[in-house]
PDB file of N, CA and C in Angstrom:
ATOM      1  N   UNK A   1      16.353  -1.913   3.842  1.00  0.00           N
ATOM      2  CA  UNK A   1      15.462  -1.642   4.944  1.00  0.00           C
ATOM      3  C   UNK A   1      14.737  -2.936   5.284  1.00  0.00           C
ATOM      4  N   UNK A   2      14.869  -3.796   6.588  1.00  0.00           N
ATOM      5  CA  UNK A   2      14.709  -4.353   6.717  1.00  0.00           C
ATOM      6  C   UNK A   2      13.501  -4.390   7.649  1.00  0.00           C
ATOM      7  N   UNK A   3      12.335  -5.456   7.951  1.00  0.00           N
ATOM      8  CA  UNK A   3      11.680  -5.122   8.834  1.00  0.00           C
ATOM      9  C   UNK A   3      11.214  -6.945   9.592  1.00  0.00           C
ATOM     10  N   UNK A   4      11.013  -7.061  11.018  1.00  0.00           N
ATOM     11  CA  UNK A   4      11.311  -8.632  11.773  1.00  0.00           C
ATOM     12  C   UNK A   4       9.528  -8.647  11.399  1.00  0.00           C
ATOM     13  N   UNK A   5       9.087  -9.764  11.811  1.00  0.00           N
ATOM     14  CA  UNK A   5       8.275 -10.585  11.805  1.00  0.00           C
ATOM     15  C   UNK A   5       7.347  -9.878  12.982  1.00  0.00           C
ATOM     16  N   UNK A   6       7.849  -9.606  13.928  1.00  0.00           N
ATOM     17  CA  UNK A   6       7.319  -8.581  15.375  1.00  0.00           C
ATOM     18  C   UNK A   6       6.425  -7.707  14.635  1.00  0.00           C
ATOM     19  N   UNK A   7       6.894  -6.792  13.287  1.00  0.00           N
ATOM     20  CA  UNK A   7       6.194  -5.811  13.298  1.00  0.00           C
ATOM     21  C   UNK A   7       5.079  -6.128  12.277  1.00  0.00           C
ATOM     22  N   UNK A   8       4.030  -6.017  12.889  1.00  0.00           N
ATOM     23  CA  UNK A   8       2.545  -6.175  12.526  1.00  0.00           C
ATOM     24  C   UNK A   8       1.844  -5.157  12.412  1.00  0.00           C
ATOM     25  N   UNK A   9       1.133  -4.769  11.507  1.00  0.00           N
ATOM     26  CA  UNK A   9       0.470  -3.513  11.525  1.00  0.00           C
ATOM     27  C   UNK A   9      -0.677  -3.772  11.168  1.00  0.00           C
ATOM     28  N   UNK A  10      -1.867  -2.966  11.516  1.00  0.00           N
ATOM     29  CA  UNK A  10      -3.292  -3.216  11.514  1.00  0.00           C
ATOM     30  C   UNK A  10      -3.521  -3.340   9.874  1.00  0.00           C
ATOM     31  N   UNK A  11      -4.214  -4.715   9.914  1.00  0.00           N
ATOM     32  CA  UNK A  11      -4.384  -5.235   8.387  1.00  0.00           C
ATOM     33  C   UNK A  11      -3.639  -6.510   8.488  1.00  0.00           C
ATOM     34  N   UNK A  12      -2.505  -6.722   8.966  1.00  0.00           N
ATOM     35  CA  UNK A  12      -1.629  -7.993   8.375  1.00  0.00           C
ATOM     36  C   UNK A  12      -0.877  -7.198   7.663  1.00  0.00           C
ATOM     37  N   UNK A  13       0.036  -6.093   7.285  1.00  0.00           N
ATOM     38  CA  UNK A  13       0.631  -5.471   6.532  1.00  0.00           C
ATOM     39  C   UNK A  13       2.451  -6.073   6.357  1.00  0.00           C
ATOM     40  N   UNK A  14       3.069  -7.335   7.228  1.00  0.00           N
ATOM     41  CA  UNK A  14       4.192  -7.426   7.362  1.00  0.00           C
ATOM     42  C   UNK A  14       4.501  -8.150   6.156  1.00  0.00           C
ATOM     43  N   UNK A  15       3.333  -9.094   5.922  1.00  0.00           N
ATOM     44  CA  UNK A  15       3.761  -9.872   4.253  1.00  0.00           C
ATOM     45  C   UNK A  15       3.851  -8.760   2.815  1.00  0.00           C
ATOM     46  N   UNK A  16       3.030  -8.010   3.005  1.00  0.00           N
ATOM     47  CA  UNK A  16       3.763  -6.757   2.340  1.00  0.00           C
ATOM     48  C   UNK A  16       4.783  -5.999   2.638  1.00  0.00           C
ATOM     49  N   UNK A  17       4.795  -5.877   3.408  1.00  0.00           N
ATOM     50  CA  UNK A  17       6.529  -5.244   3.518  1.00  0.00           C
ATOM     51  C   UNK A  17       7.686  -6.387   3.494  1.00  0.00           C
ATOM     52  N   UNK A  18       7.374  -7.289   3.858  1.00  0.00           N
ATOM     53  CA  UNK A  18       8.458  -8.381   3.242  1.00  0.00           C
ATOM     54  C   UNK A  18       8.663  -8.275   1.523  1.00  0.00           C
ATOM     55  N   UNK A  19       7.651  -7.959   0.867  1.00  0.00           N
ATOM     56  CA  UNK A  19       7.793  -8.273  -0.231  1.00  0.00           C
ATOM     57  C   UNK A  19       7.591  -7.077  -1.005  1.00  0.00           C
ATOM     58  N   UNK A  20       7.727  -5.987  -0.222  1.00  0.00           N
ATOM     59  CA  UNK A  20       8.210  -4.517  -1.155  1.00  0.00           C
ATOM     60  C   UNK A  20       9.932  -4.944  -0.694  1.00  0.00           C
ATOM     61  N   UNK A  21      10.166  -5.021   0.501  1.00  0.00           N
ATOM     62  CA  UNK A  21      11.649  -5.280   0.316  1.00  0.00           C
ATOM     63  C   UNK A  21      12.150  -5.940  -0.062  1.00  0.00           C
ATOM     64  N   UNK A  22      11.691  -7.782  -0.726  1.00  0.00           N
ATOM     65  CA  UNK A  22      12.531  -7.979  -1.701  1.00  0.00           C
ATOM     66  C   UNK A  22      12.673  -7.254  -3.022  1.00  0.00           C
ATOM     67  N   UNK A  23      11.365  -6.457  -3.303  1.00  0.00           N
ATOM     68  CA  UNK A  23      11.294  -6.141  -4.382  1.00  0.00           C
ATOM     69  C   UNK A  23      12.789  -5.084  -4.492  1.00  0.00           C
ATOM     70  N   UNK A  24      12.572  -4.187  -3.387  1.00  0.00           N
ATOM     71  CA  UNK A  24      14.056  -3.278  -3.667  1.00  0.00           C
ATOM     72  C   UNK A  24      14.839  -3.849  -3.469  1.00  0.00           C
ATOM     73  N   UNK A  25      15.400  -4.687  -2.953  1.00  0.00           N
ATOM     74  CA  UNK A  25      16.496  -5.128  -3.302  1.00  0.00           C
ATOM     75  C   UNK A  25      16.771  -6.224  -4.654  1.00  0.00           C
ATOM     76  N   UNK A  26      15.937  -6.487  -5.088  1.00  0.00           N
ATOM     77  CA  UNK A  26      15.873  -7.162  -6.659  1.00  0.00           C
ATOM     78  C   UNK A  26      16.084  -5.189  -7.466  1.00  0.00           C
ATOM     79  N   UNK A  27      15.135  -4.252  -6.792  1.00  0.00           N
ATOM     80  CA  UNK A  27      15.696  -3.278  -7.824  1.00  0.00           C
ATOM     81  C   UNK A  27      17.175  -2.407  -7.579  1.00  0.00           C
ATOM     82  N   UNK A  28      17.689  -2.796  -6.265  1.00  0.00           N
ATOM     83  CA  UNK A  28      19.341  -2.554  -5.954  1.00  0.00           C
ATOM     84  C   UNK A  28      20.136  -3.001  -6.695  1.00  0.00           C
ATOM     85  N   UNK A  29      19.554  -4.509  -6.792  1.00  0.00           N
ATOM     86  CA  UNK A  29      21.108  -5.297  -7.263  1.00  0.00           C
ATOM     87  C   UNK A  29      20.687  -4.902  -9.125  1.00  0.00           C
ATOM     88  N   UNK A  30      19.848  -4.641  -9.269  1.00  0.00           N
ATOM     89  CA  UNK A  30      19.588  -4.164 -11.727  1.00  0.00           C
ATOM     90  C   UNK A  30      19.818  -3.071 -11.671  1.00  0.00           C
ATOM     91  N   UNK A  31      19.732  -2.060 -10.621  1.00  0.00           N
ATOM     92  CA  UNK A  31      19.666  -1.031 -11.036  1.00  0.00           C
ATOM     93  C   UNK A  31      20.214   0.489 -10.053  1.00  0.00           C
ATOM     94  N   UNK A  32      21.258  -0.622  -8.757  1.00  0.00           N
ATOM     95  CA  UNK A  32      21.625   0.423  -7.782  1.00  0.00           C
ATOM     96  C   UNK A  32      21.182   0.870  -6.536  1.00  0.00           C
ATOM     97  N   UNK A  33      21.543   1.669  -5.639  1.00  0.00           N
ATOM     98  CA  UNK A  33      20.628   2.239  -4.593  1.00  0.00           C
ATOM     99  C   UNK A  33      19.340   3.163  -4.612  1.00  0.00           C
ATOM    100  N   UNK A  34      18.399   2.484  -3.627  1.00  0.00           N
ATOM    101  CA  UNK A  34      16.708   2.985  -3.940  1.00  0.00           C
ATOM    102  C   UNK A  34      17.226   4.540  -3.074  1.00  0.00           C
ATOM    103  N   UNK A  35      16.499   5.457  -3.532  1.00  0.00           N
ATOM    104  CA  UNK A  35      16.313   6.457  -3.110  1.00  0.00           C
ATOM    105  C   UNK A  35      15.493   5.749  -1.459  1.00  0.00           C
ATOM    106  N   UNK A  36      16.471   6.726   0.036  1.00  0.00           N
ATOM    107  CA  UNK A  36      15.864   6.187   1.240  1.00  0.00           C
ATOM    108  C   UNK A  36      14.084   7.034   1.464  1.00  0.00           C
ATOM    109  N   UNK A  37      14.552   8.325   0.906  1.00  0.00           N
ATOM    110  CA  UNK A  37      13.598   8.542   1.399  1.00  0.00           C
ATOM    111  C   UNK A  37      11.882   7.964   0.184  1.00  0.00           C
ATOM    112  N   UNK A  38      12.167   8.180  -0.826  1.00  0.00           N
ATOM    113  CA  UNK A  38      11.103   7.350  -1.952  1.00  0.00           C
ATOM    114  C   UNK A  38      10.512   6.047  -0.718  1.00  0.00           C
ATOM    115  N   UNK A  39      11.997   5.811  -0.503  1.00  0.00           N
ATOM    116  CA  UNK A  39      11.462   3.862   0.433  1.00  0.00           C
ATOM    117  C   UNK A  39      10.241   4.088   1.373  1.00  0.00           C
ATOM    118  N   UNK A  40      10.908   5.302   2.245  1.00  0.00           N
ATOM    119  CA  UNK A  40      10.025   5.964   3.523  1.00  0.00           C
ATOM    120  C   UNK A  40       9.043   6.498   3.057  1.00  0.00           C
ATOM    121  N   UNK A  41       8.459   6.999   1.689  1.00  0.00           N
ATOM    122  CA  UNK A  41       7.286   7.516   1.817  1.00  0.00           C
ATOM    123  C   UNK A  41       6.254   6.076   1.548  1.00  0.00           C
ATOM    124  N   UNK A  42       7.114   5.215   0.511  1.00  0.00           N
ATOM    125  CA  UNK A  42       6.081   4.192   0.266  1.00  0.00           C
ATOM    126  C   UNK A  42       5.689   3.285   1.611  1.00  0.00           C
ATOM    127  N   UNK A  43       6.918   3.300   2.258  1.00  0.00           N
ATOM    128  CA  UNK A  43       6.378   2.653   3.664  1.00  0.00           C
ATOM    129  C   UNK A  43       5.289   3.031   4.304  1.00  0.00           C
ATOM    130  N   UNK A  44       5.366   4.639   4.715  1.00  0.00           N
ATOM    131  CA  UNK A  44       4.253   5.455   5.230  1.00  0.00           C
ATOM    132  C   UNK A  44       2.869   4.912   4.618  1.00  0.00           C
ATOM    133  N   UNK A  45       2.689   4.357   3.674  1.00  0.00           N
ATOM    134  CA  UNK A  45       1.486   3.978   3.106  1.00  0.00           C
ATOM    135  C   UNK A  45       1.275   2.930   3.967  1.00  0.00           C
ATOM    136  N   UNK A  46       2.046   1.875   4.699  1.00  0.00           N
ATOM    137  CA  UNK A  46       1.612   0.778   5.283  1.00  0.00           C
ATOM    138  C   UNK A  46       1.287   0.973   7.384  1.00  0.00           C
ATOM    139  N   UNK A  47       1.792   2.459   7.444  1.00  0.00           N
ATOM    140  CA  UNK A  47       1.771   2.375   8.462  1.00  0.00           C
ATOM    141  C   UNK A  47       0.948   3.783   9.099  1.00  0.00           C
ATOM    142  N   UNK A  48      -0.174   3.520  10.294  1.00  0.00           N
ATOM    143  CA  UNK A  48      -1.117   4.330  10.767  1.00  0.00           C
ATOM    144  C   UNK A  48      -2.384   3.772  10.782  1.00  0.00           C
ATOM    145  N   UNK A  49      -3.200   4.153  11.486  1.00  0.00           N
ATOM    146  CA  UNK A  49      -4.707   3.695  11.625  1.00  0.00           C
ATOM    147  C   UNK A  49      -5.261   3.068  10.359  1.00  0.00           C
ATOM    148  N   UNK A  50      -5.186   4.120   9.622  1.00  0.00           N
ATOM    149  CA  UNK A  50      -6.057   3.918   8.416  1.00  0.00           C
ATOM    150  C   UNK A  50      -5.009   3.797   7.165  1.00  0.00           C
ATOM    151  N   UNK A  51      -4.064   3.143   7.307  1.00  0.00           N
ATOM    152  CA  UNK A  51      -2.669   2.670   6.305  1.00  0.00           C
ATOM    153  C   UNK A  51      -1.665   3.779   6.143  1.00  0.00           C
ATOM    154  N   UNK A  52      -1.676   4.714   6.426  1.00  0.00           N
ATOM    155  CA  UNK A  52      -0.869   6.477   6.753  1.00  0.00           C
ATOM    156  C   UNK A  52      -1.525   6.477   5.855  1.00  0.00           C
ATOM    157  N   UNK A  53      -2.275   7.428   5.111  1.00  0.00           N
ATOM    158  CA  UNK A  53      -3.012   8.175   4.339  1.00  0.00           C
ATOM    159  C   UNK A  53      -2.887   9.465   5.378  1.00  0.00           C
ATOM    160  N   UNK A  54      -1.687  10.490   5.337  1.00  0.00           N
ATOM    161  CA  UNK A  54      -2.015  11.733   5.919  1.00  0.00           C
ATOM    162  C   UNK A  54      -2.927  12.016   5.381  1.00  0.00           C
ATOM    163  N   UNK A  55      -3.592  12.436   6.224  1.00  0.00           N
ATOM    164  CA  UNK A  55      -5.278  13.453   6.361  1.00  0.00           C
ATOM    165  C   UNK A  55      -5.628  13.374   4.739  1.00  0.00           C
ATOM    166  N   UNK A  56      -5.701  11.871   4.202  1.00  0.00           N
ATOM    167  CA  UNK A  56      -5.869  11.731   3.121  1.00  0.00           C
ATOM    168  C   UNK A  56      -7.136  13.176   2.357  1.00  0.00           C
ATOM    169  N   UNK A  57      -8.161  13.671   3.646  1.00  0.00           N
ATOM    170  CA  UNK A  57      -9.001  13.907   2.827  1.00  0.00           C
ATOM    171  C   UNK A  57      -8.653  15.704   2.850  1.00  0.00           C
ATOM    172  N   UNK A  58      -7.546  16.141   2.935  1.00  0.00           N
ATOM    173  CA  UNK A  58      -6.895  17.444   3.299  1.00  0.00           C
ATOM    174  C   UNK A  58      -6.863  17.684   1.189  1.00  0.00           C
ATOM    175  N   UNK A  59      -6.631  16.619   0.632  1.00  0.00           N
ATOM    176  CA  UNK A  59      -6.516  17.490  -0.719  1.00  0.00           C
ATOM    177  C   UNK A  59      -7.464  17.542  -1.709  1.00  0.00           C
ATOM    178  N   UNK A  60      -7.413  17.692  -2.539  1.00  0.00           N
ATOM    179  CA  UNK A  60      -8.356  18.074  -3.792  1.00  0.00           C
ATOM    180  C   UNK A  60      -9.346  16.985  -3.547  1.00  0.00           C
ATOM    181  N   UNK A  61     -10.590  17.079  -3.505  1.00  0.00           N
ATOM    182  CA  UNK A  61     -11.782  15.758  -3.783  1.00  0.00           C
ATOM    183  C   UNK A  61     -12.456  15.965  -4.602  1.00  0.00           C
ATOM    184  N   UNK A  62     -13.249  14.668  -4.798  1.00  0.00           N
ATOM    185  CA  UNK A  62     -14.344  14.718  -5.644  1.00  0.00           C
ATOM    186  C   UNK A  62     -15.123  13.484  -5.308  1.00  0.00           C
ATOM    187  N   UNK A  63     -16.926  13.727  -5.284  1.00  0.00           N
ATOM    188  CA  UNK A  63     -17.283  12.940  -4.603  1.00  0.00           C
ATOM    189  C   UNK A  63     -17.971  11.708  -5.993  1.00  0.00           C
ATOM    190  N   UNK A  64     -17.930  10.461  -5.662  1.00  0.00           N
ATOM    191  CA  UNK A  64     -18.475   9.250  -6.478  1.00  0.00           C
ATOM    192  C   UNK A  64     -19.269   8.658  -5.442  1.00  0.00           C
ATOM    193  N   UNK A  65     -20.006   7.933  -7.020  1.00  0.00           N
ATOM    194  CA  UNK A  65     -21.238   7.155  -6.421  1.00  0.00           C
ATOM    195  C   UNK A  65     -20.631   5.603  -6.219  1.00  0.00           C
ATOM    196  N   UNK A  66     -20.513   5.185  -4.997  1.00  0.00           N
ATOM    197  CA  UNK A  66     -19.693   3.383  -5.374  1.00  0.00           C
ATOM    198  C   UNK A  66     -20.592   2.408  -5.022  1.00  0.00           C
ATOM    199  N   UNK A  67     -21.461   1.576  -5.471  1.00  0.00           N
ATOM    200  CA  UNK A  67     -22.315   0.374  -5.192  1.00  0.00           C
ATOM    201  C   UNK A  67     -21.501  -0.781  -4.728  1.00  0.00           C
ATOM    202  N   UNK A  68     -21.666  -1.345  -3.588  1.00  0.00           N
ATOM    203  CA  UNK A  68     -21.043  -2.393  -2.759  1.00  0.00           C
ATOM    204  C   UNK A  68     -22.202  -3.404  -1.806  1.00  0.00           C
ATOM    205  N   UNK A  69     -21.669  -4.219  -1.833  1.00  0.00           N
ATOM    206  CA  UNK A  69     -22.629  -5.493  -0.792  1.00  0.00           C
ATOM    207  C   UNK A  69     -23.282  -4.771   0.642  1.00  0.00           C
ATOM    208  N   UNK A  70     -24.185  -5.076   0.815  1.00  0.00           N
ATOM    209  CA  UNK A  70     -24.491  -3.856   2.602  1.00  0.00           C
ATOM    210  C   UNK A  70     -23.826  -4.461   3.223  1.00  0.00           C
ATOM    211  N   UNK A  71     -23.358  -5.754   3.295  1.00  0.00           N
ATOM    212  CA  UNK A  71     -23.110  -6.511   4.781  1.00  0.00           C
ATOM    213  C   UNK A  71     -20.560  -5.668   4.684  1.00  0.00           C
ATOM    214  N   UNK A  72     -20.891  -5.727   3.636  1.00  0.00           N
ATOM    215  CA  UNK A  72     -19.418  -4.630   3.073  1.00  0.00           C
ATOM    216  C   UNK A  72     -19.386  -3.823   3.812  1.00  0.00           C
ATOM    217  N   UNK A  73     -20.059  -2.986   3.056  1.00  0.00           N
ATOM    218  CA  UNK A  73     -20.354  -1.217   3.502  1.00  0.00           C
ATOM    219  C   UNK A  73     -20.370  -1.130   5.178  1.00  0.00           C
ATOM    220  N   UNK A  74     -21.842  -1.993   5.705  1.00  0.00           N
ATOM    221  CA  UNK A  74     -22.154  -1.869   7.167  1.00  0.00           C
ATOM    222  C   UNK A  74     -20.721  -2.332   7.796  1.00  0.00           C
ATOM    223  N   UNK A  75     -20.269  -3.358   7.499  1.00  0.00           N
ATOM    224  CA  UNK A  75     -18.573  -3.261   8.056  1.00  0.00           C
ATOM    225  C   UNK A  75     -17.376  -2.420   8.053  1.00  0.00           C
ATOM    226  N   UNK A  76     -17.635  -2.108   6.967  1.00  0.00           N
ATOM    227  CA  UNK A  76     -16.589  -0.722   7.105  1.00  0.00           C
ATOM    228  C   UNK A  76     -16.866   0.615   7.443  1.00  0.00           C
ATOM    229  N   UNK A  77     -18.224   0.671   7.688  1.00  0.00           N
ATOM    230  CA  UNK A  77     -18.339   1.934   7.946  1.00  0.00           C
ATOM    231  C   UNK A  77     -18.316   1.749   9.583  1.00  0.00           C
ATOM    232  N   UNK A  78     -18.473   0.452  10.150  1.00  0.00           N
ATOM    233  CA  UNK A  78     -18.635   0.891  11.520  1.00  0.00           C
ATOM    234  C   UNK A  78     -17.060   0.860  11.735  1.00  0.00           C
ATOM    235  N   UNK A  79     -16.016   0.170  11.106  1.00  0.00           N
ATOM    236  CA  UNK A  79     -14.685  -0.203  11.282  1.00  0.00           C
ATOM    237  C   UNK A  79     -13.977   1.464  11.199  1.00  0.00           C
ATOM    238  N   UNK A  80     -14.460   2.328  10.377  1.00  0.00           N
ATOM    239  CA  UNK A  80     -14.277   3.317   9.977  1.00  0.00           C
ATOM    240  C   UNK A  80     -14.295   4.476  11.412  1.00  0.00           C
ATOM    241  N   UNK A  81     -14.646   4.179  12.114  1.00  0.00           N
ATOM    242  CA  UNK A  81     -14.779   4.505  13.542  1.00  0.00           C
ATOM    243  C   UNK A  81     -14.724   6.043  13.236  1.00  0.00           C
ATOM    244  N   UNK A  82     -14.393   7.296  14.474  1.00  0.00           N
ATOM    245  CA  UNK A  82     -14.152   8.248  14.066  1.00  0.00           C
ATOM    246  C   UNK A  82     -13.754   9.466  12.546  1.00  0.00           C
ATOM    247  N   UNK A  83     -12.813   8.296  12.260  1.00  0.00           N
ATOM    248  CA  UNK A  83     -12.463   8.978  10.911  1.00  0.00           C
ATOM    249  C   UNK A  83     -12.906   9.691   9.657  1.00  0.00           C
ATOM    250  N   UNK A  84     -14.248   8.388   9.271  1.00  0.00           N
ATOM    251  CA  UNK A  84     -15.308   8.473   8.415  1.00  0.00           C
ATOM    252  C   UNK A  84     -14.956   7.282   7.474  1.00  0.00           C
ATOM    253  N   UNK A  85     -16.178   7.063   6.696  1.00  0.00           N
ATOM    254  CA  UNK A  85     -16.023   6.058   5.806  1.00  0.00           C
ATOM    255  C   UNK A  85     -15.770   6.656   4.783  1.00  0.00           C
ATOM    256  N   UNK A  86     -15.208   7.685   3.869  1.00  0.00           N
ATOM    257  CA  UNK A  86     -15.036   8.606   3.326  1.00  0.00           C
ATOM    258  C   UNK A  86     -13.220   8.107   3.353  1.00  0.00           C
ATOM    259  N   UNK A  87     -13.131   8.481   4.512  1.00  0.00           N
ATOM    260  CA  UNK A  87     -11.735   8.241   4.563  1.00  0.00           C
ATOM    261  C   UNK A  87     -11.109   6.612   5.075  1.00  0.00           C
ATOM    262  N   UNK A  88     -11.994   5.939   5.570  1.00  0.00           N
ATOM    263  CA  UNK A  88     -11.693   4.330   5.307  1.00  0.00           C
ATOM    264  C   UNK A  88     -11.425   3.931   4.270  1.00  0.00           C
ATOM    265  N   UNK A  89     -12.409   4.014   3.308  1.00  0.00           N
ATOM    266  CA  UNK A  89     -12.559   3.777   1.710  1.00  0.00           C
ATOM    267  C   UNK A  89     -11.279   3.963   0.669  1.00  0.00           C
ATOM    268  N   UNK A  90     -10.906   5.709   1.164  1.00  0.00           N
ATOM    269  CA  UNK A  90     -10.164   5.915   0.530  1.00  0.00           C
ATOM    270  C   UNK A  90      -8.387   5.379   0.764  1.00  0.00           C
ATOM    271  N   UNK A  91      -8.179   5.366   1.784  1.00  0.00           N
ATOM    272  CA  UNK A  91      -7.358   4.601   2.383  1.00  0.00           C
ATOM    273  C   UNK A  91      -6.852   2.969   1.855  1.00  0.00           C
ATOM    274  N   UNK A  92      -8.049   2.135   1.999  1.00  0.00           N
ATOM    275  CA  UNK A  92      -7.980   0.893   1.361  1.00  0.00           C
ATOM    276  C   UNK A  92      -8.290   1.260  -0.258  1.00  0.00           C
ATOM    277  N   UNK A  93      -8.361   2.060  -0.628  1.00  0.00           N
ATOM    278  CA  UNK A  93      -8.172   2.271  -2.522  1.00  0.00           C
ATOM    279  C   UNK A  93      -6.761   2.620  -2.569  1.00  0.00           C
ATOM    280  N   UNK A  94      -5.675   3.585  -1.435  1.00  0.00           N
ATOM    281  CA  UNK A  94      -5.019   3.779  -1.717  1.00  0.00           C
ATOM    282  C   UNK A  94      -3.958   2.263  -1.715  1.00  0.00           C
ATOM    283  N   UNK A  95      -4.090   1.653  -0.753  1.00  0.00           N
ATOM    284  CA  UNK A  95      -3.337   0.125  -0.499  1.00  0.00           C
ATOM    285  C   UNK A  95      -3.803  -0.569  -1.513  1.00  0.00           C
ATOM    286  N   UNK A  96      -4.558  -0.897  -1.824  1.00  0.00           N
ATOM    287  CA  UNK A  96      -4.508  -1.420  -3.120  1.00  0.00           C
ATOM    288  C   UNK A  96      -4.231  -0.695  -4.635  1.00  0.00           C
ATOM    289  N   UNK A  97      -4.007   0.157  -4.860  1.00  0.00           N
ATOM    290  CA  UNK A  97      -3.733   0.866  -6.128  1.00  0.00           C
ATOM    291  C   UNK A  97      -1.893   0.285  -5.481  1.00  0.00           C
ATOM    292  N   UNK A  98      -1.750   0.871  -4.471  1.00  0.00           N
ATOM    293  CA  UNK A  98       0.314   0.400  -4.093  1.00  0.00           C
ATOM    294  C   UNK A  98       0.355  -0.918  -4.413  1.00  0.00           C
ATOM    295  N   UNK A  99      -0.463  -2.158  -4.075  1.00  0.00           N
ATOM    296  CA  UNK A  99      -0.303  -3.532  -3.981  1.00  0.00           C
ATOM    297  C   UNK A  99      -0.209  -3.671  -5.743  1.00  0.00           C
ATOM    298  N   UNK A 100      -0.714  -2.800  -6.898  1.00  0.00           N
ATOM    299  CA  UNK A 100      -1.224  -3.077  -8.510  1.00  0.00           C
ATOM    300  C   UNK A 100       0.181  -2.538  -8.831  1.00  0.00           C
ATOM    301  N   UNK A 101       0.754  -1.532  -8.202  1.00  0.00           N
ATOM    302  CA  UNK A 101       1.902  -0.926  -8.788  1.00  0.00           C
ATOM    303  C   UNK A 101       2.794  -1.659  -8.571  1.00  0.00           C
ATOM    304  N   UNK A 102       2.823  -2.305  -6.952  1.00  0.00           N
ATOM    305  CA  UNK A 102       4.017  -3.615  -6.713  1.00  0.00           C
ATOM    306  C   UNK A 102       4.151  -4.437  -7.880  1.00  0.00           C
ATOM    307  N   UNK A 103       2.589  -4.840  -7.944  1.00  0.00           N
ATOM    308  CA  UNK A 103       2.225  -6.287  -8.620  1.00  0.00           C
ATOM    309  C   UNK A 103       3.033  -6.058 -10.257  1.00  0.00           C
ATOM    310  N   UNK A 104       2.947  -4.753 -10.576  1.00  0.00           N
ATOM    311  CA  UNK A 104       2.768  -4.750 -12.130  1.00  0.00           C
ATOM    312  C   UNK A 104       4.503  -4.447 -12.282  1.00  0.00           C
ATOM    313  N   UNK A 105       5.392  -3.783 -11.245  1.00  0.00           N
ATOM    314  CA  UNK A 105       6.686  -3.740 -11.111  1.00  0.00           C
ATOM    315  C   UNK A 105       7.279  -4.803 -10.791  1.00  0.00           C
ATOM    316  N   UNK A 106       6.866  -5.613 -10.278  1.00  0.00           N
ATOM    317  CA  UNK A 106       7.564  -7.815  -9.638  1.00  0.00           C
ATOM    318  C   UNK A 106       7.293  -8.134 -10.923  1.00  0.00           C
ATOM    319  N   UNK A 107       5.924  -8.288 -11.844  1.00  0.00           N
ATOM    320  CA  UNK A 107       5.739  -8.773 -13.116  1.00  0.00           C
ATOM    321  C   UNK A 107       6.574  -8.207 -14.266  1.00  0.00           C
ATOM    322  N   UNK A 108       7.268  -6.913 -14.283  1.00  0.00           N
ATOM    323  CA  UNK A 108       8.157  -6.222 -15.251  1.00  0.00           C
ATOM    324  C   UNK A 108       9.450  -6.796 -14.986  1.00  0.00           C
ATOM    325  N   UNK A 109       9.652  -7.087 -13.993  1.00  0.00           N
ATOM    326  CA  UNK A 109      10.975  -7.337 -12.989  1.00  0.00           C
ATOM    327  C   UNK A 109      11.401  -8.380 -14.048  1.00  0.00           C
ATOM    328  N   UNK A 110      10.262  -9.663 -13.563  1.00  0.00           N
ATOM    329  CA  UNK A 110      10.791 -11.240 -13.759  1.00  0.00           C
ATOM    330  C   UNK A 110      10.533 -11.152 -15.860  1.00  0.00           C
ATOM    331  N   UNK A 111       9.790 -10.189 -16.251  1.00  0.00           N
ATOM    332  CA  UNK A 111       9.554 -10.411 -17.460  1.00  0.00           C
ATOM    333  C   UNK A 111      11.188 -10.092 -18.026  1.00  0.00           C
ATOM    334  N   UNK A 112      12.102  -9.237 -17.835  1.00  0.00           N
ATOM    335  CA  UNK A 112      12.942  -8.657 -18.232  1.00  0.00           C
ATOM    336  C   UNK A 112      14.282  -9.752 -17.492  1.00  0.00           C
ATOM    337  N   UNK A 113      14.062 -10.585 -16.241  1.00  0.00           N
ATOM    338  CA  UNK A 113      14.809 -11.852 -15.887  1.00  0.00           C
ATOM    339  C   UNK A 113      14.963 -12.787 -17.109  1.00  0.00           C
ATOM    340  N   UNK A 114      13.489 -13.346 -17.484  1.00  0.00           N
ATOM    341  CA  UNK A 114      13.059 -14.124 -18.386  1.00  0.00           C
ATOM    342  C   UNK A 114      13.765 -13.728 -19.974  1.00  0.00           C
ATOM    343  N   UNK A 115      13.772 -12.650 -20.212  1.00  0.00           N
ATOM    344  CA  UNK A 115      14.467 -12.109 -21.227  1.00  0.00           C
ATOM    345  C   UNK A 115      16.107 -11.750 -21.241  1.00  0.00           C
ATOM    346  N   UNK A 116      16.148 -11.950 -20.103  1.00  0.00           N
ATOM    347  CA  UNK A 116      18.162 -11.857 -19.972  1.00  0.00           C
ATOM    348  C   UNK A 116      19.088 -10.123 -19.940  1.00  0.00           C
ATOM    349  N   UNK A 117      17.631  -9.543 -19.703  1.00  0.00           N
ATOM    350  CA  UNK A 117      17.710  -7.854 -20.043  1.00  0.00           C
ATOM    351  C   UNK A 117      18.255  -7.889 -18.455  1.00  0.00           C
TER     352      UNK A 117
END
């Protein structure tokens, strides 16, 4: 799954998708064909207003206390436009928890290169 340089998504999201798709195809060639649709849901994370988070706040919640910089907060909550900052927040926790799972799957990748596995 390939994606051009054209497609830009709110955030800067194309250098990540460049580099979930090398990642599958580094996990094609060790280990076979990626499931298409697995590909398409992780994509869906990069694409929509608020990163696709369907109606992130449609399932189970629970509310936390999070301490952040005001000049932070006052930015995202106005960036947060309609939606809520509720669901801004959660959105950018979800893109980054995907970016730790990339990170920690590219780092397993090359560890097991390095080892000849």
């Amino acid at each position: 799954m390939q994606h051009n340089d054209q497609d830009r998504t709110p955030g800067g999201r194309a250098l990540e998708r460049r580099h979930l798709d090398e990642l599958i195809a580094a996990c094609e060639a060790e280990n076979g064909p990626v499931d298409p649709a697995a590909v398409a849901a992780k994509l869906a994370l990069f694409d929509g207003p608020l990163g696709g988070i369907v109606d992130a706040m449609s399932e189970r919640t629970r509310k936390y206390s999070v301490t952040m910089p005001e000049d932070i907060a006052e930015e995202a909550r106005v960036r947060s436009g309609d939606a809520g900052l509720s669901a801004y927040v959660t959105a950018a926790v979800a893109r980054q928890l995907e970016r730790d799972r990339l990170d920690e799957f590219d780092s397993g990748r090359r560890g097991r290169q390095r080892s000849g596995r």
